[in-house]
PDB file of N, CA and C in Angstrom:
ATOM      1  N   UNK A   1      32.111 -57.218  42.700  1.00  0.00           N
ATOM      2  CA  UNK A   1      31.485 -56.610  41.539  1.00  0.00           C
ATOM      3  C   UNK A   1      32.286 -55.373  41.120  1.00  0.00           C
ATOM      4  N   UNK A   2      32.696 -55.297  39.587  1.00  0.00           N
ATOM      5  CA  UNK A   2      33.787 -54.316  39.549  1.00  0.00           C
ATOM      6  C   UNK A   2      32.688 -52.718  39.139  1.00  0.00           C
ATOM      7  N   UNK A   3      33.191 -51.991  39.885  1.00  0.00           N
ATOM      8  CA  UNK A   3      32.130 -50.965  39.122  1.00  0.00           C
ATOM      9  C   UNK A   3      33.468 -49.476  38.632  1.00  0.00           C
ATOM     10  N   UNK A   4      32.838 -48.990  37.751  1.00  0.00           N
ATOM     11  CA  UNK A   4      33.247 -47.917  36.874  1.00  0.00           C
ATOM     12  C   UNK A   4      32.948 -46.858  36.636  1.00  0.00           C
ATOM     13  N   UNK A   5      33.043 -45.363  37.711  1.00  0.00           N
ATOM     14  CA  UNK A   5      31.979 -44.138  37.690  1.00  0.00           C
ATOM     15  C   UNK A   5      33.188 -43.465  37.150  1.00  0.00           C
ATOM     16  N   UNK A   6      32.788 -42.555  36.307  1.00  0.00           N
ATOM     17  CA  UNK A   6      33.311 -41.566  35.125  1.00  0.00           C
ATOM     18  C   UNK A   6      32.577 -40.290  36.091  1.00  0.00           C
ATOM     19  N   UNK A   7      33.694 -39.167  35.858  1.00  0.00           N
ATOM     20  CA  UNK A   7      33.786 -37.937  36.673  1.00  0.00           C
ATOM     21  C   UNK A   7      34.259 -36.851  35.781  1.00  0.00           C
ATOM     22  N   UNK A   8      33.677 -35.834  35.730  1.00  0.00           N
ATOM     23  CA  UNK A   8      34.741 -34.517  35.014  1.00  0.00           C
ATOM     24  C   UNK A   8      34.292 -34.070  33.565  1.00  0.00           C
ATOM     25  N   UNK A   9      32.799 -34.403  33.032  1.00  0.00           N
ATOM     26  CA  UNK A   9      32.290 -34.234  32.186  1.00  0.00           C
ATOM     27  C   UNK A   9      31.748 -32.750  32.096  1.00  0.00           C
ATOM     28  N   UNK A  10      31.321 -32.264  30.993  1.00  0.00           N
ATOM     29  CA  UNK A  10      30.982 -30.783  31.056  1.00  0.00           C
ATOM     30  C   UNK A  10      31.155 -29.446  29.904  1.00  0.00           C
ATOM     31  N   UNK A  11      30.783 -28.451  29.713  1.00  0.00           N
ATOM     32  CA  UNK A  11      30.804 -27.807  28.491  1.00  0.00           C
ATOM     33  C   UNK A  11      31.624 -26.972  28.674  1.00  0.00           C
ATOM     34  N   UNK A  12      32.759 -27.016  27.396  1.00  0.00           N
ATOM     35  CA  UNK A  12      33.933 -26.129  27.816  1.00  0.00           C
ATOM     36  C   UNK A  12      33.909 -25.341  26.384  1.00  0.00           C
ATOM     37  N   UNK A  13      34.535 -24.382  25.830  1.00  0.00           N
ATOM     38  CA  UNK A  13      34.716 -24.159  24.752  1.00  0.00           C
ATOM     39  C   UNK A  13      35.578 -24.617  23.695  1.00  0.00           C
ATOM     40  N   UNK A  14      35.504 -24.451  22.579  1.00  0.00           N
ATOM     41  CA  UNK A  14      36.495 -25.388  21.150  1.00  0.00           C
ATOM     42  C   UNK A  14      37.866 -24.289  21.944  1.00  0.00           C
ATOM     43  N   UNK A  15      38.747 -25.599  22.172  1.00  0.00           N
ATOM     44  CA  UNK A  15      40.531 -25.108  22.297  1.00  0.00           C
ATOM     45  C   UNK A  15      40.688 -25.191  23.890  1.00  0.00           C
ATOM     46  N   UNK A  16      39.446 -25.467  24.738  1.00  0.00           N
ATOM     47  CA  UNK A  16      40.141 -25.812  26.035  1.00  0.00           C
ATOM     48  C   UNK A  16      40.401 -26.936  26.211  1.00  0.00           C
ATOM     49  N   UNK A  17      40.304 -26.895  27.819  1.00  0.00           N
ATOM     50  CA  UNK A  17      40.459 -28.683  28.412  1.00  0.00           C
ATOM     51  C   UNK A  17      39.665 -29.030  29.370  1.00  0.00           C
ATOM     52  N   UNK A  18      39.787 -30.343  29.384  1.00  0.00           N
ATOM     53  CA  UNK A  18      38.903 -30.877  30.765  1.00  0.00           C
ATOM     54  C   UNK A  18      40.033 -32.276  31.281  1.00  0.00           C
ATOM     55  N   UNK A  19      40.019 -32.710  32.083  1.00  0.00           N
ATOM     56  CA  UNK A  19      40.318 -33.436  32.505  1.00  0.00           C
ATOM     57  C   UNK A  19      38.676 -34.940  33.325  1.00  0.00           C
ATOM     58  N   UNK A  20      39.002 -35.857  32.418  1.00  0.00           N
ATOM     59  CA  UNK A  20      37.771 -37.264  32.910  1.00  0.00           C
ATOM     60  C   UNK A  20      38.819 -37.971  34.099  1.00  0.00           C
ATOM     61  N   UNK A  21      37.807 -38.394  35.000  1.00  0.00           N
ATOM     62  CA  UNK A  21      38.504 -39.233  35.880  1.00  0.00           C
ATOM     63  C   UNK A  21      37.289 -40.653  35.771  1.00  0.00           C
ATOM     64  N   UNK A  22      37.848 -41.925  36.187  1.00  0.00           N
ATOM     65  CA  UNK A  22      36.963 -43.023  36.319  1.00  0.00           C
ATOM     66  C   UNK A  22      37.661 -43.934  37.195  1.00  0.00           C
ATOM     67  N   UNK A  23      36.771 -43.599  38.209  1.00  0.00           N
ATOM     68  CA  UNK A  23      37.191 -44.217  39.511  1.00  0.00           C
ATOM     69  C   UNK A  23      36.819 -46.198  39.501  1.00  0.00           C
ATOM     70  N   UNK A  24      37.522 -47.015  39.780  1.00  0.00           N
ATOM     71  CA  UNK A  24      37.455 -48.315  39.325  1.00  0.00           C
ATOM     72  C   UNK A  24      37.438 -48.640  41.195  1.00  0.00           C
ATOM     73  N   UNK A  25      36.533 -50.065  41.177  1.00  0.00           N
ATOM     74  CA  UNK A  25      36.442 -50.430  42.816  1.00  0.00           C
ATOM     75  C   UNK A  25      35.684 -51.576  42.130  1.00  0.00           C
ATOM     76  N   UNK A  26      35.925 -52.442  43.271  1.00  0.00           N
ATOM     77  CA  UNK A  26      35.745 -54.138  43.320  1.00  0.00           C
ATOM     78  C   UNK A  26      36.520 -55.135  43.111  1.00  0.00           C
ATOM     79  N   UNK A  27      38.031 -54.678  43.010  1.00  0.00           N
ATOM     80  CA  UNK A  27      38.919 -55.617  42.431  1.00  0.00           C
ATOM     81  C   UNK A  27      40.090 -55.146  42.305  1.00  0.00           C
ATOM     82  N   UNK A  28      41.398 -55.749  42.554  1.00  0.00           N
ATOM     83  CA  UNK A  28      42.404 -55.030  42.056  1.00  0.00           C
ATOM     84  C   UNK A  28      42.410 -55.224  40.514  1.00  0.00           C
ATOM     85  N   UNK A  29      43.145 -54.242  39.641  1.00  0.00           N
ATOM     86  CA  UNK A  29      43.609 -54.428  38.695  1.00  0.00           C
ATOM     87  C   UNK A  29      44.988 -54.822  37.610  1.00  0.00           C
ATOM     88  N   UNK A  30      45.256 -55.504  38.620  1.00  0.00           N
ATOM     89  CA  UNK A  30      46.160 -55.789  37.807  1.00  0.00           C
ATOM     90  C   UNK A  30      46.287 -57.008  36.522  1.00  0.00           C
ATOM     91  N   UNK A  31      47.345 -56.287  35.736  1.00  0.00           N
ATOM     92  CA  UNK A  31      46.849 -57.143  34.447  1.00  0.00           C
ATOM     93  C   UNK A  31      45.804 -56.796  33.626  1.00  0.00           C
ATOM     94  N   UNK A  32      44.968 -55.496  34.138  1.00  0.00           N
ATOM     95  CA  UNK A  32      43.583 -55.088  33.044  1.00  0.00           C
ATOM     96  C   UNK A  32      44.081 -54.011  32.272  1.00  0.00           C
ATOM     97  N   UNK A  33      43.489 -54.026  31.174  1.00  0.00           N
ATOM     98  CA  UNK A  33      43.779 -52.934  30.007  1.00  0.00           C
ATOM     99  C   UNK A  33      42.735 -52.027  30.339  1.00  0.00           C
ATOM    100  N   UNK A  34      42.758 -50.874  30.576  1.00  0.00           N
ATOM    101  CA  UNK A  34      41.723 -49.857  31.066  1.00  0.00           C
ATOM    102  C   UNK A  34      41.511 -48.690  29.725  1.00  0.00           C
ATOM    103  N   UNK A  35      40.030 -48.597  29.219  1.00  0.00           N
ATOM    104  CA  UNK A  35      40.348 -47.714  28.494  1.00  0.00           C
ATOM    105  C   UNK A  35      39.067 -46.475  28.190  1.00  0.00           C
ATOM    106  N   UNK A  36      39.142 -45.431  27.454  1.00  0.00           N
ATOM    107  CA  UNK A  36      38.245 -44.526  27.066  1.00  0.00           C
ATOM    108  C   UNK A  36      37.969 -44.421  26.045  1.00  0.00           C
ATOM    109  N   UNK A  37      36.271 -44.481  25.425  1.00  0.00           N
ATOM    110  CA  UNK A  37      35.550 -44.757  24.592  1.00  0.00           C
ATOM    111  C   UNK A  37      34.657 -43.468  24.879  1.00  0.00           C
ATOM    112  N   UNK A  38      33.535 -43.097  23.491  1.00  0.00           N
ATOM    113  CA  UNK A  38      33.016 -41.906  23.339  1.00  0.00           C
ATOM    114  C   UNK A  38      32.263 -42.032  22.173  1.00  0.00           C
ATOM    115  N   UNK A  39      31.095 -41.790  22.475  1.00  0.00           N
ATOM    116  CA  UNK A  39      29.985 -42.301  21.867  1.00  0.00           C
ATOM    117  C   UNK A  39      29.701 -40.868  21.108  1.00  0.00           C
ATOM    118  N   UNK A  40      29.217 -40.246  20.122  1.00  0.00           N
ATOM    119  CA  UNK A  40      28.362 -38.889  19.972  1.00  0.00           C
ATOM    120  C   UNK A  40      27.186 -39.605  19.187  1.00  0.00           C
ATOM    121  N   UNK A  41      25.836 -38.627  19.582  1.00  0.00           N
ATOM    122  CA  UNK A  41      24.693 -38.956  18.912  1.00  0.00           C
ATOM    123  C   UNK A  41      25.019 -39.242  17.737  1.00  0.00           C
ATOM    124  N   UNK A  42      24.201 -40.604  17.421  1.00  0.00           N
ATOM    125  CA  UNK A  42      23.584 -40.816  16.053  1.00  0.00           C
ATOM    126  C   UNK A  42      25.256 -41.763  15.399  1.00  0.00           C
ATOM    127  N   UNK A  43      25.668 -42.437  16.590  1.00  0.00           N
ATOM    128  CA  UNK A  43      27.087 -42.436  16.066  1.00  0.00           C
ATOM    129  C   UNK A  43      27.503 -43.775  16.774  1.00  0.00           C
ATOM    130  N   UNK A  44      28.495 -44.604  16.285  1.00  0.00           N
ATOM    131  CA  UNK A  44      29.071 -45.674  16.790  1.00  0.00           C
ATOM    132  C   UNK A  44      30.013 -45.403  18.329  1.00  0.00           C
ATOM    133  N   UNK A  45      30.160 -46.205  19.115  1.00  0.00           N
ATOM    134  CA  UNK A  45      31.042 -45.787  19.991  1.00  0.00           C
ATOM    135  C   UNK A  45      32.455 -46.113  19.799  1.00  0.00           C
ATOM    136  N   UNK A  46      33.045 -44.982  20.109  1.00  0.00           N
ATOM    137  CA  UNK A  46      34.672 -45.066  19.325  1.00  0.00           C
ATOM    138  C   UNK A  46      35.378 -45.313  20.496  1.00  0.00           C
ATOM    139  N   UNK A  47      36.755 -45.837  20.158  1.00  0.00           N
ATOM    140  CA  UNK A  47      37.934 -46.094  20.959  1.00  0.00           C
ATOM    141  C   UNK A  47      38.639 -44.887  20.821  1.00  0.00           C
ATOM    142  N   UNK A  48      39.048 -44.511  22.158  1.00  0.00           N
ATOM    143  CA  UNK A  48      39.832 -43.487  22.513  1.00  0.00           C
ATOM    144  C   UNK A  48      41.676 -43.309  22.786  1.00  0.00           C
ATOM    145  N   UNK A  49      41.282 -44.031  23.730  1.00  0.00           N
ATOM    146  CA  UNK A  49      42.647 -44.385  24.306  1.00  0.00           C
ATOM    147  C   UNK A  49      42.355 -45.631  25.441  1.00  0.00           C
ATOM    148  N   UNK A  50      43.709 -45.812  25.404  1.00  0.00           N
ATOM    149  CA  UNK A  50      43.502 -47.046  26.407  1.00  0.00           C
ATOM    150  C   UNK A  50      45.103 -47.117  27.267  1.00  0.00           C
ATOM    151  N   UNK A  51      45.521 -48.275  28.224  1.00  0.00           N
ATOM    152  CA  UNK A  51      46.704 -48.021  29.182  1.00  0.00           C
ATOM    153  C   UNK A  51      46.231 -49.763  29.908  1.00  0.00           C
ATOM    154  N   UNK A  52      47.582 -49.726  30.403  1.00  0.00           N
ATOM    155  CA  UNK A  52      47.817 -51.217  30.588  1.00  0.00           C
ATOM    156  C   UNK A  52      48.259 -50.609  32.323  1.00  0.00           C
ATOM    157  N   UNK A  53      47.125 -51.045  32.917  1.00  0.00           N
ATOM    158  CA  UNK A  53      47.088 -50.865  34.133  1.00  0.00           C
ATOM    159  C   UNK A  53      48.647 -51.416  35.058  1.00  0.00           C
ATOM    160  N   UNK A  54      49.487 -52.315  34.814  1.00  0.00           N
ATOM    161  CA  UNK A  54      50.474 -52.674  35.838  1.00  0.00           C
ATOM    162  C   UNK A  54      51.798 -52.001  34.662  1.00  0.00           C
ATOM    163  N   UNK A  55      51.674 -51.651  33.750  1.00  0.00           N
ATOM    164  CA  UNK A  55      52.953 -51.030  33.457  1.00  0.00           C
ATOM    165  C   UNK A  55      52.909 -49.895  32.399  1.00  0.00           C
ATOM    166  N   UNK A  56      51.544 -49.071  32.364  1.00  0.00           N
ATOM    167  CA  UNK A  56      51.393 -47.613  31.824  1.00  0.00           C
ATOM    168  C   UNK A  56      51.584 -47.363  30.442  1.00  0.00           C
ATOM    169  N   UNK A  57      51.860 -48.401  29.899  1.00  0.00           N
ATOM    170  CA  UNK A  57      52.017 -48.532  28.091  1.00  0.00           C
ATOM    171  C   UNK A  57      50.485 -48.099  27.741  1.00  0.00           C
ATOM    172  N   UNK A  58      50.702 -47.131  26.152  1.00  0.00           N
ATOM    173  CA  UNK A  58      49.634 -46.391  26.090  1.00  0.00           C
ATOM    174  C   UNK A  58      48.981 -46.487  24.965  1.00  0.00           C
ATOM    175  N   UNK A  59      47.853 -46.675  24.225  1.00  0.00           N
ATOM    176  CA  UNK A  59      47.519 -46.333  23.017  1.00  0.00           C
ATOM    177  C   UNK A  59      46.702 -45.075  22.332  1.00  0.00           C
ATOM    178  N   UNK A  60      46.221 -44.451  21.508  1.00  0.00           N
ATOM    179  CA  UNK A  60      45.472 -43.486  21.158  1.00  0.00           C
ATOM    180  C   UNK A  60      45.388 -43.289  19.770  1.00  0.00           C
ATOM    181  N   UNK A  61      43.684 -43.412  20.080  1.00  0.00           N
ATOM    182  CA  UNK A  61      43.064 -42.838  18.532  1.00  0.00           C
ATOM    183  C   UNK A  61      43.866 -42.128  17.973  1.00  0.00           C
ATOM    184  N   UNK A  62      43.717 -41.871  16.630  1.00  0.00           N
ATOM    185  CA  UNK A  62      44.121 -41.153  15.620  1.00  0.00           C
ATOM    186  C   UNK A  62      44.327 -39.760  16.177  1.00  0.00           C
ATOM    187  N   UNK A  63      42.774 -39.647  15.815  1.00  0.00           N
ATOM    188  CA  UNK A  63      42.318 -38.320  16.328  1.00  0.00           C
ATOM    189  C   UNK A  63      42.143 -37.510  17.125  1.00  0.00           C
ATOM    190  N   UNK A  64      43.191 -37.903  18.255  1.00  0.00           N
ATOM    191  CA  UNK A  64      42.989 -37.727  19.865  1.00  0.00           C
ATOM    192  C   UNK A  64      44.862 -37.237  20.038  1.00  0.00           C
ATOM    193  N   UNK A  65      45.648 -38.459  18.947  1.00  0.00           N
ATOM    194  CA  UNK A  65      47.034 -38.347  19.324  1.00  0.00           C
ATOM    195  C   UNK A  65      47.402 -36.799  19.751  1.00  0.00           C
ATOM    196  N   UNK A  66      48.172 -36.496  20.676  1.00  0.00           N
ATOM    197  CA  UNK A  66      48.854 -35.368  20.784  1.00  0.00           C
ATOM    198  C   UNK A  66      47.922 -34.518  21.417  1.00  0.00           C
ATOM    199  N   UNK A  67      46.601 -34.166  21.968  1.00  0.00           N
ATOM    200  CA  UNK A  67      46.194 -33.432  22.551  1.00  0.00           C
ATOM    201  C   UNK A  67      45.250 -34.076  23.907  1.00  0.00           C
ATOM    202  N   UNK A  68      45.287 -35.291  23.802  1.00  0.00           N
ATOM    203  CA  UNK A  68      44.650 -36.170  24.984  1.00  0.00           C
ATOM    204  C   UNK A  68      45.675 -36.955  25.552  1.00  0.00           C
ATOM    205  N   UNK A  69      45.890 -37.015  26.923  1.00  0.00           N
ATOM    206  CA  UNK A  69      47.035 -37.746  27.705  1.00  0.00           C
ATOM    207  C   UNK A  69      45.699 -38.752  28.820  1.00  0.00           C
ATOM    208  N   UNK A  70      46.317 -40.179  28.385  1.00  0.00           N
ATOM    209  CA  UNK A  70      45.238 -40.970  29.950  1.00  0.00           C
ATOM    210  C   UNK A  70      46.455 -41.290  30.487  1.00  0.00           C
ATOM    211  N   UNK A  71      45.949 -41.341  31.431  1.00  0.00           N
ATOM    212  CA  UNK A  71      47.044 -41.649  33.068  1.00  0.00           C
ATOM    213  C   UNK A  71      46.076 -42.362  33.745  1.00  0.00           C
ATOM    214  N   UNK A  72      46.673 -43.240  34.858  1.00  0.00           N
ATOM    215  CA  UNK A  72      45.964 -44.052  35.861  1.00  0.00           C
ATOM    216  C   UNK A  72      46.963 -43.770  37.081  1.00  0.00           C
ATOM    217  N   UNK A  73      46.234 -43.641  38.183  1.00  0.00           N
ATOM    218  CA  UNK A  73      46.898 -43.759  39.622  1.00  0.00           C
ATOM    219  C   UNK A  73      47.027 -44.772  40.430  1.00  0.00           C
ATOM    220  N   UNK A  74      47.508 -46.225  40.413  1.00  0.00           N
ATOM    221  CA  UNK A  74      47.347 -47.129  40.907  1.00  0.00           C
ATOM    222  C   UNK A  74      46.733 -47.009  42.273  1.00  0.00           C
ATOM    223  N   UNK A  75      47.271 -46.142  43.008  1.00  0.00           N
ATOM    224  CA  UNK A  75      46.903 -45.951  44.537  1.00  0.00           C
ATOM    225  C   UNK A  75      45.395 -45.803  44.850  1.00  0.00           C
ATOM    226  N   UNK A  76      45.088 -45.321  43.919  1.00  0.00           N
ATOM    227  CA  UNK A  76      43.346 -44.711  44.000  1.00  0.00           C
ATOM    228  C   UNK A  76      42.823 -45.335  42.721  1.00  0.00           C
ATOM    229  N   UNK A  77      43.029 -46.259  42.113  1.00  0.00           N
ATOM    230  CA  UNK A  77      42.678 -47.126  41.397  1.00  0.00           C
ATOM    231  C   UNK A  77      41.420 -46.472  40.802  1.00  0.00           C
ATOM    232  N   UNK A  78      41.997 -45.156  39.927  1.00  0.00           N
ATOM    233  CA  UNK A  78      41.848 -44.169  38.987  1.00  0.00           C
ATOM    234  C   UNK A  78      42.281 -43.992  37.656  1.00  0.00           C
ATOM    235  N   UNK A  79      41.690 -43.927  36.831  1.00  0.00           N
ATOM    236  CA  UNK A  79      42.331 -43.075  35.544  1.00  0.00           C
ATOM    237  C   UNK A  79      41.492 -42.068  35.021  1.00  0.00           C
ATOM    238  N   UNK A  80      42.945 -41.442  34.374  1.00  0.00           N
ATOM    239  CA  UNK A  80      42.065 -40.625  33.931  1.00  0.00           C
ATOM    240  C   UNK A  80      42.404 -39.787  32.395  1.00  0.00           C
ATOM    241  N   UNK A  81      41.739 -39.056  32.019  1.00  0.00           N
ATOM    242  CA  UNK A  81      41.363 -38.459  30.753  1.00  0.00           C
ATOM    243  C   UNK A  81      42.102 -37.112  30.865  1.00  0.00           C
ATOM    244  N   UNK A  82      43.295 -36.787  30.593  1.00  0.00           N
ATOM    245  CA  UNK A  82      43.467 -35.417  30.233  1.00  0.00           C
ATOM    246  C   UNK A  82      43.221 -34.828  28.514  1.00  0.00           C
ATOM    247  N   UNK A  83      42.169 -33.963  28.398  1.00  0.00           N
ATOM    248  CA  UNK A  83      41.895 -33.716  26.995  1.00  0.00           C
ATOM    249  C   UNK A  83      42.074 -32.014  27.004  1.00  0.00           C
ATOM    250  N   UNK A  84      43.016 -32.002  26.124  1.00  0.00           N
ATOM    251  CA  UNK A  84      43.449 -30.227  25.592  1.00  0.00           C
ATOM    252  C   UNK A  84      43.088 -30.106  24.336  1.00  0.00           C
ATOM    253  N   UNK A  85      43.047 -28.989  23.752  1.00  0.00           N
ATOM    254  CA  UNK A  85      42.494 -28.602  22.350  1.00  0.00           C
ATOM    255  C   UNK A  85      41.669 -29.181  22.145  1.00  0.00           C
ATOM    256  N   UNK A  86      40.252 -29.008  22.684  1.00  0.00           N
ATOM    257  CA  UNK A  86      38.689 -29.938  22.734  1.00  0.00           C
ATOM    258  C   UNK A  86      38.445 -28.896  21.083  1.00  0.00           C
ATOM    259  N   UNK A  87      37.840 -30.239  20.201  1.00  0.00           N
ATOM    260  CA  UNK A  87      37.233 -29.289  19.045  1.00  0.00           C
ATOM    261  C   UNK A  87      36.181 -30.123  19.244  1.00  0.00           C
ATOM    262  N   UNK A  88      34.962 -29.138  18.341  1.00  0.00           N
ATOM    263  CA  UNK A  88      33.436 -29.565  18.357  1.00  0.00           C
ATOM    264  C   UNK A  88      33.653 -31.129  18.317  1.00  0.00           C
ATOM    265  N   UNK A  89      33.942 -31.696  17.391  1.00  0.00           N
ATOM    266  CA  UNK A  89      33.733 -33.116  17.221  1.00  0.00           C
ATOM    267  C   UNK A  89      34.423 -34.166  18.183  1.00  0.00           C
ATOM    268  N   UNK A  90      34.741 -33.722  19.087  1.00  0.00           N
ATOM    269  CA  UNK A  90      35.156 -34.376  20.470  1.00  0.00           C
ATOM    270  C   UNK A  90      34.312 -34.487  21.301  1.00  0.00           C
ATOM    271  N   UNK A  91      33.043 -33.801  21.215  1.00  0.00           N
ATOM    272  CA  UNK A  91      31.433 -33.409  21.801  1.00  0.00           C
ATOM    273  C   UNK A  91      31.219 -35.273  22.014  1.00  0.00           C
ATOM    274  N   UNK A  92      30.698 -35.569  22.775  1.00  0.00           N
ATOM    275  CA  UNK A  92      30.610 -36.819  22.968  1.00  0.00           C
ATOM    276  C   UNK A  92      29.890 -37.251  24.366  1.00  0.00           C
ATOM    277  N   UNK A  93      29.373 -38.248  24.557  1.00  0.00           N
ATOM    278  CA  UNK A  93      29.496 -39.674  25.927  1.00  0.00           C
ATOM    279  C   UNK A  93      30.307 -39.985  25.704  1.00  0.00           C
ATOM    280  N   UNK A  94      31.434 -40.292  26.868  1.00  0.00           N
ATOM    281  CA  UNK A  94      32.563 -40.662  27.199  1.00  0.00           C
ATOM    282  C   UNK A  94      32.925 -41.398  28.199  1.00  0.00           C
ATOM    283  N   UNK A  95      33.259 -42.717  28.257  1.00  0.00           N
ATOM    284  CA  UNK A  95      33.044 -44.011  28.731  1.00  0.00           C
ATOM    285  C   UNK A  95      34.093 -44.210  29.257  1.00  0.00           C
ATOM    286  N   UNK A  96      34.559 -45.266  30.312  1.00  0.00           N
ATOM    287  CA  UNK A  96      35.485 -46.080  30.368  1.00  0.00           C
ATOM    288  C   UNK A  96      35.574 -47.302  30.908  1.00  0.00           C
ATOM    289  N   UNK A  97      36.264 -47.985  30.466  1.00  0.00           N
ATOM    290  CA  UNK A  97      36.245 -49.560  31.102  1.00  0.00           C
ATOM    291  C   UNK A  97      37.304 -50.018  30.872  1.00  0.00           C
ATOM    292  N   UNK A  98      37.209 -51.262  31.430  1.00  0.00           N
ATOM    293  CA  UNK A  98      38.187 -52.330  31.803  1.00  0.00           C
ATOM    294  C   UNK A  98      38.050 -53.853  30.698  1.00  0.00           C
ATOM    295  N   UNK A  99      39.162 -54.392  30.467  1.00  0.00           N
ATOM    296  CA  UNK A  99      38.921 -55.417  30.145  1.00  0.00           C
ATOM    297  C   UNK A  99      40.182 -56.356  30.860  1.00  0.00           C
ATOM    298  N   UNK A 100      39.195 -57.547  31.068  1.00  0.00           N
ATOM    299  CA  UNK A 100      40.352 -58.824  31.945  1.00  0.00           C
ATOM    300  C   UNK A 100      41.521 -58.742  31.013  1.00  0.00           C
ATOM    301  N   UNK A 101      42.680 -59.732  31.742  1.00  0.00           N
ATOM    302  CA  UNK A 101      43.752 -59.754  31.087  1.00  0.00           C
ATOM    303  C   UNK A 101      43.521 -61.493  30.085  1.00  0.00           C
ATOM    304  N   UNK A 102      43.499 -61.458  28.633  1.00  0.00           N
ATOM    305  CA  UNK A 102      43.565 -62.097  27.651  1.00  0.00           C
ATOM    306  C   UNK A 102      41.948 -62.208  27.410  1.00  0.00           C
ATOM    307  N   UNK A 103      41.336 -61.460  27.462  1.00  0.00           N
ATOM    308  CA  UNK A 103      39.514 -60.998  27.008  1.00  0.00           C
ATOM    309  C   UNK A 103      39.831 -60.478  25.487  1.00  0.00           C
ATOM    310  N   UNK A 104      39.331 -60.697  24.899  1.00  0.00           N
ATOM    311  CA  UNK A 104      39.115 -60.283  23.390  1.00  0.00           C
ATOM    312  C   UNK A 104      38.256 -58.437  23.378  1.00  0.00           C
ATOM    313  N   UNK A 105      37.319 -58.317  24.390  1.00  0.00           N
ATOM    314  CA  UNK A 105      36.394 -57.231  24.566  1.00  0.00           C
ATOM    315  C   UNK A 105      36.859 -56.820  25.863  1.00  0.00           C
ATOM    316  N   UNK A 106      36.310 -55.523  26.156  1.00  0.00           N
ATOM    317  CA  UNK A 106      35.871 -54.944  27.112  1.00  0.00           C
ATOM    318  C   UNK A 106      35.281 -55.642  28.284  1.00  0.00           C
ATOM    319  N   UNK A 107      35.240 -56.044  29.587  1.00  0.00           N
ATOM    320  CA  UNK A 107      34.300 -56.616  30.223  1.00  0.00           C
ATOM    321  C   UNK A 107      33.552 -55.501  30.886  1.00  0.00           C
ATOM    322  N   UNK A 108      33.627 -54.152  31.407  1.00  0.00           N
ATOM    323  CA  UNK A 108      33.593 -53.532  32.229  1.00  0.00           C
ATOM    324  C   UNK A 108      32.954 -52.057  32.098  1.00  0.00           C
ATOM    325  N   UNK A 109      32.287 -51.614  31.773  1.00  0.00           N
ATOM    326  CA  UNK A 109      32.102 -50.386  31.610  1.00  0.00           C
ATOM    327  C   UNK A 109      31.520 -48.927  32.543  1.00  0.00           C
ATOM    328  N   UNK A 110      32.006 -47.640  32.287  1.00  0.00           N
ATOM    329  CA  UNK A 110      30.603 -47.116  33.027  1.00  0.00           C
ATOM    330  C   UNK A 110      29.634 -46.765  33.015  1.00  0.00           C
ATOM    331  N   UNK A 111      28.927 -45.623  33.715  1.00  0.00           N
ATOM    332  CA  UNK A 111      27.802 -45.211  32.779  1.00  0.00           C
ATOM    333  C   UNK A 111      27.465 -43.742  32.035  1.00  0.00           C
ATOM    334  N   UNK A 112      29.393 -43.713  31.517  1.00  0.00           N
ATOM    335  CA  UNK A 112      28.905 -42.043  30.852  1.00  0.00           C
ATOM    336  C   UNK A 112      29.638 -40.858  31.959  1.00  0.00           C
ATOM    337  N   UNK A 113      29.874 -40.239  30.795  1.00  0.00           N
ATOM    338  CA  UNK A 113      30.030 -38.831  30.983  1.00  0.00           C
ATOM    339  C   UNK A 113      30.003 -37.972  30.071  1.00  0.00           C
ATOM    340  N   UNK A 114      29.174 -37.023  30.125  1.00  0.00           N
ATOM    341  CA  UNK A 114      29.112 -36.371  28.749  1.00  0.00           C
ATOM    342  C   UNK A 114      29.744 -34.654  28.686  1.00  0.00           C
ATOM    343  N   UNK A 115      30.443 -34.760  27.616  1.00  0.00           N
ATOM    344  CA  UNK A 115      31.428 -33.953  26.924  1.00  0.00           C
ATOM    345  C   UNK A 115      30.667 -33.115  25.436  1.00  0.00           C
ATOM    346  N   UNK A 116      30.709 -31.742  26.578  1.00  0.00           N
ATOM    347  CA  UNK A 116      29.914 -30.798  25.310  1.00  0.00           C
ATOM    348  C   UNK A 116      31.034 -29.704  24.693  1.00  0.00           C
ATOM    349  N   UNK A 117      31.485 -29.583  23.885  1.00  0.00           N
ATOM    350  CA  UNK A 117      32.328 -28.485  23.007  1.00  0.00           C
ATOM    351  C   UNK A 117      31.803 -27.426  22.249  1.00  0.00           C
ATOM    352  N   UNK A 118      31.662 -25.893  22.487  1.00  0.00           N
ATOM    353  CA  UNK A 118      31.247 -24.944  21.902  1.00  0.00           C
ATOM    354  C   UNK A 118      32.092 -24.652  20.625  1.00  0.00           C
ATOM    355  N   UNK A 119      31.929 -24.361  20.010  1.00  0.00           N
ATOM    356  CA  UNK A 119      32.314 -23.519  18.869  1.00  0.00           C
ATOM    357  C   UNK A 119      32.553 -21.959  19.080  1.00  0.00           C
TER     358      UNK A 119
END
């Protein structure tokens, strides 16, 4: 059973950082696209970034480019969320999961971490 706990959530002020971790267990991964999603009230859940677990190729939101870095640690079958220059609207639940290799969706998710940004 693959499970997905999200770590490192918390209220920082507009212009710092936090760093998310989401620890992955039940399976190796290889071949899964691993990624971070972020929900804010009253709001659709958005795609963040994502990473190709056996060879580190990367994607990222728009709105994320250039101040959010994800990384994964194969060894500890980890990734994680580095986010700098947090502005209010980065305030969010912040997710991550997995999807098999040739899945159309996500199979995998966790359950949250939530990301508060002061002004």
């Amino acid at each position: 059973q693959v499970q997905l706990v999200e770590s490192g959530g918390g209220l920082v002020q507009a212009g710092g950082s936090l760093r998310l971790s989401c620890a992955a267990s039940g399976r190796t991964f290889s071949g899964y696209t691993m990624g971070w999603f972020r929900q804010a009230p009253g709001k659709e859940r958005d795609f963040v970034a994502a990473i190709a677990w056996n060879v580190g190729t990367t994607n990222y939101a728009d709105s994320v480019k250039g101040r959010f870095t994800i990384s994964r640690d194969s060894a500890k079958n980890t990734m994680y969320l580095q986010m700098n220059i947090l502005k209010p609207e980065d305030a969010a639940v912040y997710y991550c999961a997995a999807r098999r290799p040739l899945s159309q969706r996500y199979n995998y998710w966790g359950q949250g971490t939530q990301v508060t940004v002061s002004s």
